[in-house]
PDB file of N, CA and C in Angstrom:
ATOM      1  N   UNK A   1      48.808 124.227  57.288  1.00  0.00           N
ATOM      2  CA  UNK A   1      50.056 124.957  57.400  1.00  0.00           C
ATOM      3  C   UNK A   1      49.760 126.370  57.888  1.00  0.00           C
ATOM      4  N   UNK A   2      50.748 127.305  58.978  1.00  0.00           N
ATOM      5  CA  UNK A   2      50.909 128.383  59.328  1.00  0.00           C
ATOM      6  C   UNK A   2      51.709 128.910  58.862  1.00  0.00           C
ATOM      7  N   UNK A   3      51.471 130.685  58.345  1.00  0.00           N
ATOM      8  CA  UNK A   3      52.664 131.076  58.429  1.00  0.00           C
ATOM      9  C   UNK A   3      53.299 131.212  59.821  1.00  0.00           C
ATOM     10  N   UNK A   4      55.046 132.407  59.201  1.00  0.00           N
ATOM     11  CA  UNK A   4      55.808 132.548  60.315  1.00  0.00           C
ATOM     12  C   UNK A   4      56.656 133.656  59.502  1.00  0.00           C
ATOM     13  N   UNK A   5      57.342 134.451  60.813  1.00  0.00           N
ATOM     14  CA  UNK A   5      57.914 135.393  60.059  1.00  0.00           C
ATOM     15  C   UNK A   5      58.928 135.221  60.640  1.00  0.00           C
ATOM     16  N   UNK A   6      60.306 135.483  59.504  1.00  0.00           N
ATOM     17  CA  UNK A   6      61.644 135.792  59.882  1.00  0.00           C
ATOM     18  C   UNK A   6      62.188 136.874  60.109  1.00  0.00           C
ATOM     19  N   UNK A   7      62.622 137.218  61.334  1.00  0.00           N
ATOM     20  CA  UNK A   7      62.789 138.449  61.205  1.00  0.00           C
ATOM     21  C   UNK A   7      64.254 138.345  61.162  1.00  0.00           C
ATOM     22  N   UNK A   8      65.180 139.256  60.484  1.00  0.00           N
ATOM     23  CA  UNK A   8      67.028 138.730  60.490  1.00  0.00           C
ATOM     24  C   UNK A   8      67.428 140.101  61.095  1.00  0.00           C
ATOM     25  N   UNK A   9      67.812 139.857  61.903  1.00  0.00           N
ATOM     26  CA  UNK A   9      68.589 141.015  63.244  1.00  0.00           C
ATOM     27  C   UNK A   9      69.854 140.433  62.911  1.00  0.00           C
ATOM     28  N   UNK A  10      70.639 142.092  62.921  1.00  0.00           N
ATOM     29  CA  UNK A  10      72.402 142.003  62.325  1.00  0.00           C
ATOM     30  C   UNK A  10      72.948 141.158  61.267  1.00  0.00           C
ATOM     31  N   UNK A  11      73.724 140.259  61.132  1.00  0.00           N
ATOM     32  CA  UNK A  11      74.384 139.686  60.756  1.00  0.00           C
ATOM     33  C   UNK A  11      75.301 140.222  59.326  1.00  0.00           C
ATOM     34  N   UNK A  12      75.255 141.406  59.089  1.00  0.00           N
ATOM     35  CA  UNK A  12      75.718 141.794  58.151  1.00  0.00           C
ATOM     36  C   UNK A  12      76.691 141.419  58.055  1.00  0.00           C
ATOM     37  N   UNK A  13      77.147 141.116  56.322  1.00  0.00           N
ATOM     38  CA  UNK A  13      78.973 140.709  55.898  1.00  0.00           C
ATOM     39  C   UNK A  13      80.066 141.954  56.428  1.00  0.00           C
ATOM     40  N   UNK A  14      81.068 141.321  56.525  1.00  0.00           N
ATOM     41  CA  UNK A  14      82.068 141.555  56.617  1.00  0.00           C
ATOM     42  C   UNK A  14      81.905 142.283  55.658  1.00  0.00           C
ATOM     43  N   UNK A  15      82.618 143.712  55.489  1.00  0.00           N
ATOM     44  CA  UNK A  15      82.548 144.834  54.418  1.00  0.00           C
ATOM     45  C   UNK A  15      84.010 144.593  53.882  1.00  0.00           C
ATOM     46  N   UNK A  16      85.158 144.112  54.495  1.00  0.00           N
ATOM     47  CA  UNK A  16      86.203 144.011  54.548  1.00  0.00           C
ATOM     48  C   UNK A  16      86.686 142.204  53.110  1.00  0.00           C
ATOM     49  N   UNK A  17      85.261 141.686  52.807  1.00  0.00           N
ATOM     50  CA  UNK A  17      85.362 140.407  52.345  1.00  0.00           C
ATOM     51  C   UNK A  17      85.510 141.099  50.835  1.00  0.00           C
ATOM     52  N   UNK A  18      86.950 140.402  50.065  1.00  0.00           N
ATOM     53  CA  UNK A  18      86.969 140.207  48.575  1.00  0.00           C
ATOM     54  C   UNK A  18      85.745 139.542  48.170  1.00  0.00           C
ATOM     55  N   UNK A  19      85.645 140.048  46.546  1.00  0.00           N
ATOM     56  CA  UNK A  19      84.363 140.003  46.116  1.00  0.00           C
ATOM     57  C   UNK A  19      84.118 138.631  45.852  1.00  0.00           C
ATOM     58  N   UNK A  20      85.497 137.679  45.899  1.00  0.00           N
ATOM     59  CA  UNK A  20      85.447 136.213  45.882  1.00  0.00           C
ATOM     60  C   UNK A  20      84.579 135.893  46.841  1.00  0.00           C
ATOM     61  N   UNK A  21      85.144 135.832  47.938  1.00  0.00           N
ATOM     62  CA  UNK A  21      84.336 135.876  49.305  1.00  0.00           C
ATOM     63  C   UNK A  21      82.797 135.904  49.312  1.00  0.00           C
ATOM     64  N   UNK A  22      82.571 137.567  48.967  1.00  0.00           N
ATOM     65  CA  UNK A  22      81.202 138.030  48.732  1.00  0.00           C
ATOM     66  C   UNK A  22      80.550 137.360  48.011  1.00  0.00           C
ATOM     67  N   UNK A  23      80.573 136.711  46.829  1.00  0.00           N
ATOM     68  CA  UNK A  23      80.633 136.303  45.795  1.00  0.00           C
ATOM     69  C   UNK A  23      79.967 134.881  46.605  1.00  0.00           C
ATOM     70  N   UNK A  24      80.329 134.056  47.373  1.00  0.00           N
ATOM     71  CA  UNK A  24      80.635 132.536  48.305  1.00  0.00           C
ATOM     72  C   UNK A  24      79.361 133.014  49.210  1.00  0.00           C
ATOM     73  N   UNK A  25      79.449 133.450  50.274  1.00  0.00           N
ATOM     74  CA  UNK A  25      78.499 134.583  51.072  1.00  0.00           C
ATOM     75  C   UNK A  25      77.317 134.059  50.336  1.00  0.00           C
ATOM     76  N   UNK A  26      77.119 135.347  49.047  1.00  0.00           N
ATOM     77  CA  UNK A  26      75.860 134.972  49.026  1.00  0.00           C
ATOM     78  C   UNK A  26      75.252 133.907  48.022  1.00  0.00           C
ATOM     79  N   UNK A  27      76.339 132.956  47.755  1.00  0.00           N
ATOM     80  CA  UNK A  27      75.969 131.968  46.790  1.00  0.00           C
ATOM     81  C   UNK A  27      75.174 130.782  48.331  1.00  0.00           C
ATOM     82  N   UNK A  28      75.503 131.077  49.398  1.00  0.00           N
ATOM     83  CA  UNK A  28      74.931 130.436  50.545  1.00  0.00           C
ATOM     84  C   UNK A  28      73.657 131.019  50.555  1.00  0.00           C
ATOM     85  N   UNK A  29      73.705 132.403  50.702  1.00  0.00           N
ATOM     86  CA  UNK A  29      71.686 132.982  50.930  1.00  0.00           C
ATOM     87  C   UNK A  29      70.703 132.578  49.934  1.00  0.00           C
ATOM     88  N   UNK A  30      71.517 132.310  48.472  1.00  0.00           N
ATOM     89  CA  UNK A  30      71.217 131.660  47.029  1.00  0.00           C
ATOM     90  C   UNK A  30      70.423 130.647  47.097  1.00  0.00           C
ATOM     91  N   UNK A  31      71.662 129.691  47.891  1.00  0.00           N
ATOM     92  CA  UNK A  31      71.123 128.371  48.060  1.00  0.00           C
ATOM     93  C   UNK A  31      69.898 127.857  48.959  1.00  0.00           C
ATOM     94  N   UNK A  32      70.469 128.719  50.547  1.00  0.00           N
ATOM     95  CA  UNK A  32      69.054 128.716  51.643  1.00  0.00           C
ATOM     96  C   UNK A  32      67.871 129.173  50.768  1.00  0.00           C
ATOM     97  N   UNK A  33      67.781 129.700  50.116  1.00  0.00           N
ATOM     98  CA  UNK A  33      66.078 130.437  49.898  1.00  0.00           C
ATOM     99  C   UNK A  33      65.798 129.909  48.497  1.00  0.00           C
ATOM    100  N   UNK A  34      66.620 129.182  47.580  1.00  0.00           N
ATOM    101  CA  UNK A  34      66.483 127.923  46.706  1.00  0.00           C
ATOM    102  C   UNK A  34      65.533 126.916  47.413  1.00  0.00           C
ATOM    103  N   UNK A  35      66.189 126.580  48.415  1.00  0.00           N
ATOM    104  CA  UNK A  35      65.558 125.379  49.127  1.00  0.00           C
ATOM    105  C   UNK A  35      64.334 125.942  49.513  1.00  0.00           C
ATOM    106  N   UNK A  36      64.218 126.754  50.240  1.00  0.00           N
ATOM    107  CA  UNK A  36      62.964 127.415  50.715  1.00  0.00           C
ATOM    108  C   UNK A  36      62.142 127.188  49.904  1.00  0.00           C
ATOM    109  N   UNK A  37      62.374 127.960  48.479  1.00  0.00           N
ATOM    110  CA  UNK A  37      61.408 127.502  47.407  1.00  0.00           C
ATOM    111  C   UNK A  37      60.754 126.235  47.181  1.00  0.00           C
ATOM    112  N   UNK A  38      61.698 125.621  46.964  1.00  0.00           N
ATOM    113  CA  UNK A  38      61.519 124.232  45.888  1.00  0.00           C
ATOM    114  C   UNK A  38      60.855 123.196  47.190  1.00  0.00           C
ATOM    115  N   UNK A  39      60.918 123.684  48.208  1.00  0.00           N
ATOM    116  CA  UNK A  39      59.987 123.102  49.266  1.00  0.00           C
ATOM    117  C   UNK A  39      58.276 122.864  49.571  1.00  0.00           C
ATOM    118  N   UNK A  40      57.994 124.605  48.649  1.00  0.00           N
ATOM    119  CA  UNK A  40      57.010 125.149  48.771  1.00  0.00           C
ATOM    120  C   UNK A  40      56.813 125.676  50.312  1.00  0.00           C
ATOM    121  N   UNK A  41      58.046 125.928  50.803  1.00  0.00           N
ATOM    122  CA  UNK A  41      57.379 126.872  52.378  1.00  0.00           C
ATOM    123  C   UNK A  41      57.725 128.149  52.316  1.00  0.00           C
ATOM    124  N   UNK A  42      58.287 128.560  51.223  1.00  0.00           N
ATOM    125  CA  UNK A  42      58.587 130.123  51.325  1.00  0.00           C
ATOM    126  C   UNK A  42      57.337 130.838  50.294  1.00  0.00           C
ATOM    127  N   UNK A  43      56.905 132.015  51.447  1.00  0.00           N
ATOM    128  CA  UNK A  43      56.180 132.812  50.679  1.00  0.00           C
ATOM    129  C   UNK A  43      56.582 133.970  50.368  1.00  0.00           C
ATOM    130  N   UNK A  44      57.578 134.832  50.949  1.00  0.00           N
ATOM    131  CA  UNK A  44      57.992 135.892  50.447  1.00  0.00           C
ATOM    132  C   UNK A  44      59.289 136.494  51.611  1.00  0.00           C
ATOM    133  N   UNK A  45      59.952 137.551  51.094  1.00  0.00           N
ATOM    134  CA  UNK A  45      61.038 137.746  51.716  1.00  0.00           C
ATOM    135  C   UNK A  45      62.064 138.687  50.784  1.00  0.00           C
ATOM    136  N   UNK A  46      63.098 139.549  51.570  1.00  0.00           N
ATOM    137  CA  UNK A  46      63.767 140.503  50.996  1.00  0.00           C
ATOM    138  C   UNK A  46      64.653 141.284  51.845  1.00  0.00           C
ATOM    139  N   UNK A  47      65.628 141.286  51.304  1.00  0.00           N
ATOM    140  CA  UNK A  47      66.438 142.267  52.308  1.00  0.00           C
ATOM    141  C   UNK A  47      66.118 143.654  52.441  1.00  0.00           C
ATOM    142  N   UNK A  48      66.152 144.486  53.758  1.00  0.00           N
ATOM    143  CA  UNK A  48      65.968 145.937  53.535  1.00  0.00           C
ATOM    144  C   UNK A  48      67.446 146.549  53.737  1.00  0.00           C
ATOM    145  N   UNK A  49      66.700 148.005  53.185  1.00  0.00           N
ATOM    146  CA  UNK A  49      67.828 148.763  52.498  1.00  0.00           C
ATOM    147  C   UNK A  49      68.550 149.288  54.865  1.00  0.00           C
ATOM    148  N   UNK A  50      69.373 149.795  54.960  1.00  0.00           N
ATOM    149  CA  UNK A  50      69.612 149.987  55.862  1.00  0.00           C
ATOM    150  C   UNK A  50      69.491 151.391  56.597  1.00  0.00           C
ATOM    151  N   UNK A  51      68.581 152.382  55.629  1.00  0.00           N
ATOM    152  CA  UNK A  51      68.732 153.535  56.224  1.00  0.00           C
ATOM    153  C   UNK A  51      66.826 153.547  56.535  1.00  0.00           C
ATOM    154  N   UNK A  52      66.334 154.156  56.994  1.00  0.00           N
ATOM    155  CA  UNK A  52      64.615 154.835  57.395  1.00  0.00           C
ATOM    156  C   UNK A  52      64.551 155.381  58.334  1.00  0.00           C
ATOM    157  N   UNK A  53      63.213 155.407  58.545  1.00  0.00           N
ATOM    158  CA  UNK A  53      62.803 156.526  59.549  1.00  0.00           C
ATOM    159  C   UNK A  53      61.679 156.076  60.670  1.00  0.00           C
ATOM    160  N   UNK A  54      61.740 156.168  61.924  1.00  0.00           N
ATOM    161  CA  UNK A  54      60.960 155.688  62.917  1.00  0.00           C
ATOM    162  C   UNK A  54      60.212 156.745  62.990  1.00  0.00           C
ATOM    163  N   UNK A  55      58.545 156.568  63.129  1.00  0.00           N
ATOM    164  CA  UNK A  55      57.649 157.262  63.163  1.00  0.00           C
ATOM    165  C   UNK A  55      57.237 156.821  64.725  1.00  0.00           C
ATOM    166  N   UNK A  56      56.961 157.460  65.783  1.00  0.00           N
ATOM    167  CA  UNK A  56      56.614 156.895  67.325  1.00  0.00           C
ATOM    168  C   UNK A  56      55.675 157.754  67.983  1.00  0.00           C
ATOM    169  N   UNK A  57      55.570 157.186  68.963  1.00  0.00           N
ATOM    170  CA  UNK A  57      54.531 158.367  69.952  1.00  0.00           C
ATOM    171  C   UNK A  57      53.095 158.735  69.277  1.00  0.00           C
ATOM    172  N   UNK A  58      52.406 159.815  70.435  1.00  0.00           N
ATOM    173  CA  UNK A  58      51.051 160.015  69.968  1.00  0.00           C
ATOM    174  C   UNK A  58      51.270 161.468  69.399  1.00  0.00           C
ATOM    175  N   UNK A  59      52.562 162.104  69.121  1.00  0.00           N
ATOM    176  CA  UNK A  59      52.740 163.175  68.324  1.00  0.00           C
ATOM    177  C   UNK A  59      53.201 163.037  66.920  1.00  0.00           C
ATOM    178  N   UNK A  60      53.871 161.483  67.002  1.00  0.00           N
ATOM    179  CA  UNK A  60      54.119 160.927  65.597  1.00  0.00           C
ATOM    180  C   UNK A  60      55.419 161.731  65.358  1.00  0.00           C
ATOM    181  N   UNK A  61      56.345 161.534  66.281  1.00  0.00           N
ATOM    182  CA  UNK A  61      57.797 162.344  65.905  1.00  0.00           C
ATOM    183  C   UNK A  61      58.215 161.309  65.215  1.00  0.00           C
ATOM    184  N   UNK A  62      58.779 161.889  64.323  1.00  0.00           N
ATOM    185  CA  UNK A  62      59.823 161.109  62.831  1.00  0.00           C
ATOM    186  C   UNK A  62      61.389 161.547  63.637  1.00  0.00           C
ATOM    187  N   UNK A  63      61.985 160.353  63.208  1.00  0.00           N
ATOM    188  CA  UNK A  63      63.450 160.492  63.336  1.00  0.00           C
ATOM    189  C   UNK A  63      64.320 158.876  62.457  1.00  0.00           C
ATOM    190  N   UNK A  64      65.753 159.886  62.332  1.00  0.00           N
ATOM    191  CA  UNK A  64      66.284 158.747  61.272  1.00  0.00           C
ATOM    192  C   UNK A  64      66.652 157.377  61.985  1.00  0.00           C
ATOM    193  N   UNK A  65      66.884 156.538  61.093  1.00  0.00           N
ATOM    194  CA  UNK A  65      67.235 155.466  61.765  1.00  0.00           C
ATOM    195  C   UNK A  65      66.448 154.151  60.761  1.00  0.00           C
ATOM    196  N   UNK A  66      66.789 152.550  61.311  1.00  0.00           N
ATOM    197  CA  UNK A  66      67.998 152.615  62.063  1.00  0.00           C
ATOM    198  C   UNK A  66      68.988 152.821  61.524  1.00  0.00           C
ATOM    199  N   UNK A  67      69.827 152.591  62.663  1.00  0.00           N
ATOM    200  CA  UNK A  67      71.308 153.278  62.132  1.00  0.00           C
ATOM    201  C   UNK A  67      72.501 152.432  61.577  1.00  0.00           C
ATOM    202  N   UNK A  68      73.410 152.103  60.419  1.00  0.00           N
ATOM    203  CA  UNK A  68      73.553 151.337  60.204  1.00  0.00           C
ATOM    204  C   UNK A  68      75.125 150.726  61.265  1.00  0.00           C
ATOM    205  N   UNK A  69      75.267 151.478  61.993  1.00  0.00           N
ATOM    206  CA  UNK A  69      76.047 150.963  62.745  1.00  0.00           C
ATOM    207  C   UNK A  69      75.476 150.267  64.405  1.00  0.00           C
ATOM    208  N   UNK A  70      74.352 149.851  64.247  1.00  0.00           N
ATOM    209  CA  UNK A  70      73.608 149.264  65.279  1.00  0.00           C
ATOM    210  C   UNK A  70      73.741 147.791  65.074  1.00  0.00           C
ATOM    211  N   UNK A  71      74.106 147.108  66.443  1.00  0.00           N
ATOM    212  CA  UNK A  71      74.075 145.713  65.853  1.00  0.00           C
ATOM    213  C   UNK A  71      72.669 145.083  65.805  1.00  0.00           C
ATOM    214  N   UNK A  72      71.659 145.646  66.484  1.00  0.00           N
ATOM    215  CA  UNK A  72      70.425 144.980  66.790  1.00  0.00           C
ATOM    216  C   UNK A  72      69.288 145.874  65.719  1.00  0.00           C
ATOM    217  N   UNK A  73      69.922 145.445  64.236  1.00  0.00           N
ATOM    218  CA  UNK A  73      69.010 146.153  63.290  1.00  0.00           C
ATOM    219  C   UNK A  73      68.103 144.824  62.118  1.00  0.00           C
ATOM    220  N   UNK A  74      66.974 145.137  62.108  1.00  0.00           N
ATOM    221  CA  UNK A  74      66.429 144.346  60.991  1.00  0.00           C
ATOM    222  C   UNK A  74      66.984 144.561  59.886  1.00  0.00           C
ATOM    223  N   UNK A  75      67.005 143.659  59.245  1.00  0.00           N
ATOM    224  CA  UNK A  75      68.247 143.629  58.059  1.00  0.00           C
ATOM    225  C   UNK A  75      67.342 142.935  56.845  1.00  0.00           C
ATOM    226  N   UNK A  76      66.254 142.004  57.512  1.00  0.00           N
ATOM    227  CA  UNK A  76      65.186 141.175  55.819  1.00  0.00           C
ATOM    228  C   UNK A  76      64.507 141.144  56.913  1.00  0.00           C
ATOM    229  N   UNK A  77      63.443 140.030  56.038  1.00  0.00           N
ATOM    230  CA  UNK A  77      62.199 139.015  56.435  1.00  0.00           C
ATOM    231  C   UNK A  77      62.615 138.304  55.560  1.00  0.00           C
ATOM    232  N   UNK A  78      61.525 137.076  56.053  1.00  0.00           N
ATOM    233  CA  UNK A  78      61.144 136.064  55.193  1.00  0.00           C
ATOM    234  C   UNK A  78      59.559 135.915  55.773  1.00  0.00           C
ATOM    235  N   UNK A  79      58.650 135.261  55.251  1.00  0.00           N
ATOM    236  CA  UNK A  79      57.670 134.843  55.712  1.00  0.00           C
ATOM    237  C   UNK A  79      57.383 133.260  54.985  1.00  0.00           C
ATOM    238  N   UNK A  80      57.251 132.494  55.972  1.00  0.00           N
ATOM    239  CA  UNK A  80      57.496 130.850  55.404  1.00  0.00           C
ATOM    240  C   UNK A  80      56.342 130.579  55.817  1.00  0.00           C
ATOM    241  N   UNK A  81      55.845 128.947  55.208  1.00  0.00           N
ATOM    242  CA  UNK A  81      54.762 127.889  55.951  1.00  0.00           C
ATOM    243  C   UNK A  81      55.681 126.888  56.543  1.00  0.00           C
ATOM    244  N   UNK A  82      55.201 126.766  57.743  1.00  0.00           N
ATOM    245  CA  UNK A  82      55.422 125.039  58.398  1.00  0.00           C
ATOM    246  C   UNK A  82      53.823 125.035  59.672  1.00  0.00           C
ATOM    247  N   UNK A  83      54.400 123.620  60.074  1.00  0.00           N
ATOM    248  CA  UNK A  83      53.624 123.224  60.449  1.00  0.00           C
ATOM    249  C   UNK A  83      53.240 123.918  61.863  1.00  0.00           C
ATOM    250  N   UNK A  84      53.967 124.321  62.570  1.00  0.00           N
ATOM    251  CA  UNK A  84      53.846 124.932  63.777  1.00  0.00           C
ATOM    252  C   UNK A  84      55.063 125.820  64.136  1.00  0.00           C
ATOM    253  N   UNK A  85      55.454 126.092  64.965  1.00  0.00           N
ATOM    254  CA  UNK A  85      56.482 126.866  64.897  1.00  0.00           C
ATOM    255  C   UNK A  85      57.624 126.429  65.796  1.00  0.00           C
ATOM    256  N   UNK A  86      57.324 125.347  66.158  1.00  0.00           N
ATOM    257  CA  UNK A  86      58.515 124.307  66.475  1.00  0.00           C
ATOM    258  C   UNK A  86      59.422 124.013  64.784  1.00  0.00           C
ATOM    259  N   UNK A  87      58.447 123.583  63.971  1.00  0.00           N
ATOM    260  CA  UNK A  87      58.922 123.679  62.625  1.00  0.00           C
ATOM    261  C   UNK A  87      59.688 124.694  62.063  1.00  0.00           C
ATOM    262  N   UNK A  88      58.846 125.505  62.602  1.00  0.00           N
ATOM    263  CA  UNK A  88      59.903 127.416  61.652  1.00  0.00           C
ATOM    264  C   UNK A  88      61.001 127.029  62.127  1.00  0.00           C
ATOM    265  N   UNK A  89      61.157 126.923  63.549  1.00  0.00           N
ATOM    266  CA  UNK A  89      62.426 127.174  64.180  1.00  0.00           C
ATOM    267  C   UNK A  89      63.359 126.471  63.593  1.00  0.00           C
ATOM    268  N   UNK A  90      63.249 125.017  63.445  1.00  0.00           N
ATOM    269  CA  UNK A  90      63.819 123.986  62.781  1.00  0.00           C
ATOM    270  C   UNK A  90      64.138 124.807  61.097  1.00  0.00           C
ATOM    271  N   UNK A  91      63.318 125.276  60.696  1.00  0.00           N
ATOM    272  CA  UNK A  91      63.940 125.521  59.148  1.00  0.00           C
ATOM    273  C   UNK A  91      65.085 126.534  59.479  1.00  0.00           C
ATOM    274  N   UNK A  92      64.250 127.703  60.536  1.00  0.00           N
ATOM    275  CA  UNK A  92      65.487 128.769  60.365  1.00  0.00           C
ATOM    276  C   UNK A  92      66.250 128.396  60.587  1.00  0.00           C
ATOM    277  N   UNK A  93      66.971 127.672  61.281  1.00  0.00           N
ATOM    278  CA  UNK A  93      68.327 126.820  61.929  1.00  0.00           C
ATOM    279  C   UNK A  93      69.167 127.023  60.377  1.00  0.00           C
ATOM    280  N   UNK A  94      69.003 126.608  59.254  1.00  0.00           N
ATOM    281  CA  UNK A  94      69.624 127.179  58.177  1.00  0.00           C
ATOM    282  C   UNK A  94      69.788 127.970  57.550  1.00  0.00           C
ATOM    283  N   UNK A  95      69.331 128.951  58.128  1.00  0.00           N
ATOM    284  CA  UNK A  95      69.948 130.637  57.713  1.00  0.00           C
ATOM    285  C   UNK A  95      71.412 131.163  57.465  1.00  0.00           C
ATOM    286  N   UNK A  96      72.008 131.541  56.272  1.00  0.00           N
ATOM    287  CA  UNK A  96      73.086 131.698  57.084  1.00  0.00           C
ATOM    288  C   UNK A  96      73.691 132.934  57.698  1.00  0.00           C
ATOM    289  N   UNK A  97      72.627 133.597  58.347  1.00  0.00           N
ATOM    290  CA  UNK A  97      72.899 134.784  59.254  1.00  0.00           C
ATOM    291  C   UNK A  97      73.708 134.442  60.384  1.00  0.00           C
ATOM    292  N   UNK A  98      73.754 133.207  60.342  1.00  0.00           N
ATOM    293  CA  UNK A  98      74.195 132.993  62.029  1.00  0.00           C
ATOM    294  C   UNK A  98      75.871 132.693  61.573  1.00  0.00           C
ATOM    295  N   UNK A  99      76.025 132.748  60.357  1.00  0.00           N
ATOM    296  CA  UNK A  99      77.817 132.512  60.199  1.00  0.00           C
ATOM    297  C   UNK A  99      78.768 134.365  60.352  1.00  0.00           C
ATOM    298  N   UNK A 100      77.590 134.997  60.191  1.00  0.00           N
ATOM    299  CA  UNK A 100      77.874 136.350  60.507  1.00  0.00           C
ATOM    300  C   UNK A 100      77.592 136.836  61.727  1.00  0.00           C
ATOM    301  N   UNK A 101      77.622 136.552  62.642  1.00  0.00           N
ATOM    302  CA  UNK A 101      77.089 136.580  63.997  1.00  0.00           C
ATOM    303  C   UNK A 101      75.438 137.231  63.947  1.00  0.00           C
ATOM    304  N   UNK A 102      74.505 137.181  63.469  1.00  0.00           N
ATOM    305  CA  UNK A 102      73.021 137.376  63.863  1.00  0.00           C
ATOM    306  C   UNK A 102      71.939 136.230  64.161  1.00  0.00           C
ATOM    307  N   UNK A 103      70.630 136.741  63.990  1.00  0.00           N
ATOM    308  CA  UNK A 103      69.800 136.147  64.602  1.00  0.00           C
ATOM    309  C   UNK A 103      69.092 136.006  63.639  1.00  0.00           C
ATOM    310  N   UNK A 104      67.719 135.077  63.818  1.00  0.00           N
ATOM    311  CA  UNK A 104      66.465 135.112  63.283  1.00  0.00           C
ATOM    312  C   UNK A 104      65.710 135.056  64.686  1.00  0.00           C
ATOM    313  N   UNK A 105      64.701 135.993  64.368  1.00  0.00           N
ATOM    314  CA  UNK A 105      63.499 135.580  65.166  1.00  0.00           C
ATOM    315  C   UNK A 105      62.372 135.146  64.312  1.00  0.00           C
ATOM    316  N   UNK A 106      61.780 134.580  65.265  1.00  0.00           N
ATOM    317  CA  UNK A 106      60.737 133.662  64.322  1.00  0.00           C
ATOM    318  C   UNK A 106      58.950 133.509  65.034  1.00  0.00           C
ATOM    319  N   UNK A 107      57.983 134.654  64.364  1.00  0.00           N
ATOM    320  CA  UNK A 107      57.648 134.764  65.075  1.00  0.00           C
ATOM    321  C   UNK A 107      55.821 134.267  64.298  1.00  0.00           C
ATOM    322  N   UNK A 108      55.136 133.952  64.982  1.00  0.00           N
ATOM    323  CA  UNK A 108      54.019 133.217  64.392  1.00  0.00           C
ATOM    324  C   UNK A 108      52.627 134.559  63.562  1.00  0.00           C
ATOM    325  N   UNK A 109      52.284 134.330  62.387  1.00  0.00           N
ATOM    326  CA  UNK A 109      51.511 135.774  61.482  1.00  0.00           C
ATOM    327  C   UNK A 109      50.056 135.094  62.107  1.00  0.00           C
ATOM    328  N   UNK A 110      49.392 136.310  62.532  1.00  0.00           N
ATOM    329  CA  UNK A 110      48.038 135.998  63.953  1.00  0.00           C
ATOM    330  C   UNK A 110      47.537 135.760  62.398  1.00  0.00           C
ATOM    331  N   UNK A 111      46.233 134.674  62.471  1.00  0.00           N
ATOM    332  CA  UNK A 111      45.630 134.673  61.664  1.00  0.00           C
ATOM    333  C   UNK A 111      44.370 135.159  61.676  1.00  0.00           C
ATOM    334  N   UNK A 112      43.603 136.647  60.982  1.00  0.00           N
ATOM    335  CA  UNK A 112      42.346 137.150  61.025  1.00  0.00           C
ATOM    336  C   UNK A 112      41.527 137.064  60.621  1.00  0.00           C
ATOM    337  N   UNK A 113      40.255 137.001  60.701  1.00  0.00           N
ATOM    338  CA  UNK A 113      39.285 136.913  60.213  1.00  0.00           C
ATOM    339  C   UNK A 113      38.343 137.722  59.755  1.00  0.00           C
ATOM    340  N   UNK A 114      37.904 138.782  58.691  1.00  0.00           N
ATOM    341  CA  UNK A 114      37.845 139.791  58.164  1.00  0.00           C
ATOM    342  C   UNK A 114      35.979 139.178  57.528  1.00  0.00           C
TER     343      UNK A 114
END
């Protein structure tokens, strides 16, 4: 088994959803990463908070961000096992980022040798 990383670009809730709603929402992210578990392919994962700071360049300028009104913002990870990454792809397919309009990318963890 390989890992793989999820990366979740946008999909944030509706801010506008009763807490019923909200409540439904994430009894779905509940359930996806239930399964994940009880599979044994999830190794770790978490939503981030939406505010930080980009460190860049060879002067190392700091600036805020991202911003939370960006649609193309990392929002979690996950980091899973499957078999190749024809597989990841296949698991992420049940995310339910994509009922909020976002993405997963899914991208393969280089494996090193130390």
């Amino acid at each position: 088994m390989k890992e793989f990383m999820f990366l979740l670009w946008g999909g944030y809730p509706d801010p506008s959803l009763s807490p019923e709603q909200m409540q439904r929402h994430m009894q779905k992210w509940t359930a996806w990463v239930e399964q994940l578990a009880e599979s044994g392919r999830l190794r770790s994962g978490l939503p981030l908070e939406r505010a930080g700071k980009l460190v860049s360049g060879p002067n190392k300028l700091v600036t805020d961000g991202p911003f939370p009104e960006a649609k193309e913002v990392v929002g979690g990870y996950f980091i899973i096992s499957a078999h190749d990454i024809n597989e990841a792809v296949e698991i992420s397919k049940g995310c339910p980022i994509f009922a909020d309009g976002g993405a997963v990318e899914v991208r393969p963890i280089m494996e090193m040798s130390m």
